[in-house]
Protein backbone atom coordinates (compact mmCIF):
# COMPACT_ATOMS: atom_id res chain seq x y z
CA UNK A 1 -282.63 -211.42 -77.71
CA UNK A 2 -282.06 -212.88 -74.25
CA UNK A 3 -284.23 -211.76 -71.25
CA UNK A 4 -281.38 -210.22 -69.63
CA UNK A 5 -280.33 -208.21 -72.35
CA UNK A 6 -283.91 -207.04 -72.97
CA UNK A 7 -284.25 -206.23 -69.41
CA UNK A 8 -280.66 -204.44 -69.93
CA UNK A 9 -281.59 -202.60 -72.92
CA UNK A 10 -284.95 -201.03 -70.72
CA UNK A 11 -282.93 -199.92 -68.42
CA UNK A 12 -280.51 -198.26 -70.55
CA UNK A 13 -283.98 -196.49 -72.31
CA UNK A 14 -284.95 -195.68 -69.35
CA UNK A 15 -282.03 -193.87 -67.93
CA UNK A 16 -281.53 -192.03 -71.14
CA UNK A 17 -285.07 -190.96 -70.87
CA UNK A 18 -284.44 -189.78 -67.50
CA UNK A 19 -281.42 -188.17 -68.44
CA UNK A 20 -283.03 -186.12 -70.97
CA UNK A 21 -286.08 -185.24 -69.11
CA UNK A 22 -284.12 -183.60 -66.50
CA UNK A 23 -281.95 -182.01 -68.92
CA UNK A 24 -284.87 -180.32 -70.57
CA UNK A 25 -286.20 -179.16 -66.91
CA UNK A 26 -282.46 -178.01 -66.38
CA UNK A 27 -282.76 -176.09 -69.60
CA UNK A 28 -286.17 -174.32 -69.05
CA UNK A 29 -284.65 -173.09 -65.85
CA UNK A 30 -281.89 -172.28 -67.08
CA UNK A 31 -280.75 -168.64 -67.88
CA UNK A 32 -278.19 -166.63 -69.32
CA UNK A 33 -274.56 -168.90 -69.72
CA UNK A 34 -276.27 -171.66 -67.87
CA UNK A 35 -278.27 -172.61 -70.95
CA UNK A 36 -275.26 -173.85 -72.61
CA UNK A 37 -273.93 -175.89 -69.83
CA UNK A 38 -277.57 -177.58 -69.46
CA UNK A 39 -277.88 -178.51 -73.13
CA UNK A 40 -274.75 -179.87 -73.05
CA UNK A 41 -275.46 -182.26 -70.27
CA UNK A 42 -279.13 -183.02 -71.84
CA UNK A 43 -277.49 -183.74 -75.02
CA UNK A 44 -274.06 -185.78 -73.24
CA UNK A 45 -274.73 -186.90 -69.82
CA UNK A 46 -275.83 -190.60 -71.11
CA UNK A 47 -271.97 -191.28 -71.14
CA UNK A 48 -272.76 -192.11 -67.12
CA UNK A 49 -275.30 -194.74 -67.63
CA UNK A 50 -274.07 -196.46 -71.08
CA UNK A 51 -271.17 -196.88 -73.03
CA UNK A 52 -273.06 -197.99 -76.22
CA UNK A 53 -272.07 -195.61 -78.75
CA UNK A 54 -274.22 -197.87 -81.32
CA UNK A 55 -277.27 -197.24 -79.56
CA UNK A 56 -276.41 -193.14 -78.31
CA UNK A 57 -273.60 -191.89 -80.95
CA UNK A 58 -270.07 -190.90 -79.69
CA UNK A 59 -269.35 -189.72 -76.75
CA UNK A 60 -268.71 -185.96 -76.13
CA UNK A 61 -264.72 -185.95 -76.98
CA UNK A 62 -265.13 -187.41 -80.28
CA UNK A 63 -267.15 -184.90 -82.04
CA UNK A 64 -266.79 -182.88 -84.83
CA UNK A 65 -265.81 -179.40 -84.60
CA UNK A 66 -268.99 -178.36 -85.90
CA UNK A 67 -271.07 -180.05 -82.82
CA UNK A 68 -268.66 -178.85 -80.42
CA UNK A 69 -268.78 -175.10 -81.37
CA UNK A 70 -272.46 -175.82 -80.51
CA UNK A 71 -271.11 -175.45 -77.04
CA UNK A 72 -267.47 -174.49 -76.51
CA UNK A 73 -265.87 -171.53 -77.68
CA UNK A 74 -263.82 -172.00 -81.26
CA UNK A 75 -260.11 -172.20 -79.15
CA UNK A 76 -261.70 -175.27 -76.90
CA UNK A 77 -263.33 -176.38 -79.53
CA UNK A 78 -260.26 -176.90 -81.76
CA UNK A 79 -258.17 -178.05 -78.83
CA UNK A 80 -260.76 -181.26 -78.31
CA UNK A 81 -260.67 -182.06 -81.53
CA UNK A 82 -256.79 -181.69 -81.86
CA UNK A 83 -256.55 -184.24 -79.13
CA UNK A 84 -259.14 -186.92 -80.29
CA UNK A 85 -257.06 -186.55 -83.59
CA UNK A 86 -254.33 -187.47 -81.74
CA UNK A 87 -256.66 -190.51 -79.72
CA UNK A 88 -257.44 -191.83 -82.84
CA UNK A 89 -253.80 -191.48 -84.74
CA UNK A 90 -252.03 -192.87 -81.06
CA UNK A 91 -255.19 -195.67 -80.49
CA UNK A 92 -254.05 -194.76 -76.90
CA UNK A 93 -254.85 -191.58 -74.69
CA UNK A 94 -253.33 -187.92 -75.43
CA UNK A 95 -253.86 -185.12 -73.21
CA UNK A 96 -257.61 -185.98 -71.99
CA UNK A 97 -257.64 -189.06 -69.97
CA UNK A 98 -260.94 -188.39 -68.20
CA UNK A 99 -264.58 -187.70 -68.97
CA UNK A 100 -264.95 -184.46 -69.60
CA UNK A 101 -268.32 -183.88 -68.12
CA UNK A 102 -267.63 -185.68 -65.20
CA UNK A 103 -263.79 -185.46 -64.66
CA UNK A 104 -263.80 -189.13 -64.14
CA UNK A 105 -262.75 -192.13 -66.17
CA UNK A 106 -265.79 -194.36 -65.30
CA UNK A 107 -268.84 -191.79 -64.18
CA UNK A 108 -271.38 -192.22 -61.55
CA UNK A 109 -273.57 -189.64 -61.62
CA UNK A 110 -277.01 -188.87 -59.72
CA UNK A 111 -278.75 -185.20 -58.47
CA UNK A 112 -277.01 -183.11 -61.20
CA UNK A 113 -277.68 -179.65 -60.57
CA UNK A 114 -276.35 -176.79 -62.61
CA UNK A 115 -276.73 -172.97 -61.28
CA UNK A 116 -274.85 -169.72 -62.30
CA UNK A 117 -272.70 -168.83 -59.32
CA UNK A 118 -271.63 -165.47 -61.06
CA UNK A 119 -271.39 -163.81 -63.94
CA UNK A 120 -269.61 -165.94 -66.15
CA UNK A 121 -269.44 -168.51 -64.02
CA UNK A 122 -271.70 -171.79 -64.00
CA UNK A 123 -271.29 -174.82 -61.84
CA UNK A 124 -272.62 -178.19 -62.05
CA UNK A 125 -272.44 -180.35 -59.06
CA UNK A 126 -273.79 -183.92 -58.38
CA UNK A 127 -273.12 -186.95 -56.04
CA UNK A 128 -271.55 -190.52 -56.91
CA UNK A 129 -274.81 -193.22 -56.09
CA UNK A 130 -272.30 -195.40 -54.59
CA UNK A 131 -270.46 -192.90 -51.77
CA UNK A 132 -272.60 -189.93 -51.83
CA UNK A 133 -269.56 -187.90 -52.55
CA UNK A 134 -270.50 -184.29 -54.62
CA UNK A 135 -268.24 -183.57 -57.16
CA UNK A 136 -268.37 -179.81 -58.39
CA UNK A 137 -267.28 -178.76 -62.07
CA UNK A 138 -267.13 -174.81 -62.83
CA UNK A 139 -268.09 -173.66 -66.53
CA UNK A 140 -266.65 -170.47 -67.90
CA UNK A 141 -269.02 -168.71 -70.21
CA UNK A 142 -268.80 -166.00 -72.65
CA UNK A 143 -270.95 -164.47 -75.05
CA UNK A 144 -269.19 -165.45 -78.32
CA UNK A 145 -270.80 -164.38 -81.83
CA UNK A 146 -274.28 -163.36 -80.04
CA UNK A 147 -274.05 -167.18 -78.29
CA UNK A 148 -273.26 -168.20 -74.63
CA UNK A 149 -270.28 -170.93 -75.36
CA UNK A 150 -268.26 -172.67 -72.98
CA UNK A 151 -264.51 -171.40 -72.76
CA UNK A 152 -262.68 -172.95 -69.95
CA UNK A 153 -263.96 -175.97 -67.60
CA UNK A 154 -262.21 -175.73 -64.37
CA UNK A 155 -262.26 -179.35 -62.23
CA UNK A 156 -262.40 -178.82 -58.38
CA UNK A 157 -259.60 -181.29 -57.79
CA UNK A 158 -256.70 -180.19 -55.33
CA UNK A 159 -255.11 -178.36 -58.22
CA UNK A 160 -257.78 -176.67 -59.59
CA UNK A 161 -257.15 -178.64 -63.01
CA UNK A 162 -258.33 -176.54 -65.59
CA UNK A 163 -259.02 -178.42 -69.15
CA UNK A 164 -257.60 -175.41 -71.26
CA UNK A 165 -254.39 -176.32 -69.77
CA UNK A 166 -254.59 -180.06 -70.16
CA UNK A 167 -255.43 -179.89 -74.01
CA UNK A 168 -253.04 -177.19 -74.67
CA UNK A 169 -250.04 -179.39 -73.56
CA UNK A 170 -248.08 -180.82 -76.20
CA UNK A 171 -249.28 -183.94 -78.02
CA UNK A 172 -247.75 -186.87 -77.77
């Protein structure tokens, strides 16, 4: 292996390593419907720092149900996996055309913080390392079968995009 690509593969380690320390601090402080949020970062936020899925596994969106009832709610749940059915059938995008964690198509991502805001409500916010801009993201949460789950995301974009609505438009 090249130095460069040793050097490379550190500093993807690293990151990840990072990533997942913070995620378990997150986690610890973490309560009620903001535990669910936090493990889903700690388990998903390396999508902002590699793009190896043979090194880290697939990304968040491609899933099986079964992982992502870990974290969303049974109707988001099935909606995701309805539309990377449809990724994989179309090789092209469906309804989700961003990163769901960090509504963006190539993330940036540094001082994640997640808090509750209210109940039901959790928000995660962080800043892109190149312009310093925050981005917020606000989780719905529910108790669902005894579990806190994720049932709506809501992006803070103009619109107030909400990724309910964005899955449950009609497949291409």
């Amino acid at each position: 292996m090249s130095s460069i690509a040793v050097k490379r593969l550190g500093l993807i380690i690293s990151a990840a390593l990072t990533i997942g320390w913070c995620g378990t601090v997150l986690a610890a402080k973490a309560s009620g419907g903001a535990v669910v949020v936090a493990k889903l970062y700690k388990d998903f936020a390396w999508q902002a720092v590699a793009s190896q899925a043979d090194l880290f596994g697939e990304d968040l969106s491609h899933q099986s149900k079964s992982t992502l009832e870990k974290y969303f709610a049974p109707a988001l749940a099935d909606l995701l996996v309805k539309d990377a059915a449809c990724q994989m059938k179309s090789q092209g995008i469906c309804n989700l055309d961003f990163d769901l964690l960090f509504d963006s198509q190539d993330p940036r991502v540094t001082d994640l913080d997640i808090s509750t805001t209210s109940p039901g409500k959790v928000s995660v916010v962080y800043k892109d390392p190149v312009d310093d801009r925050a981005t917020r993201i606000d989780f719905d949460v529910a108790r669902v079968a005894g579990a806190w789950k994720i049932t709506d995301v809501v992006y803070n974009r103009p619109e107030q995009v909400s990724l309910t609505r964005v899955l449950s438009r009609k497949l291409p």
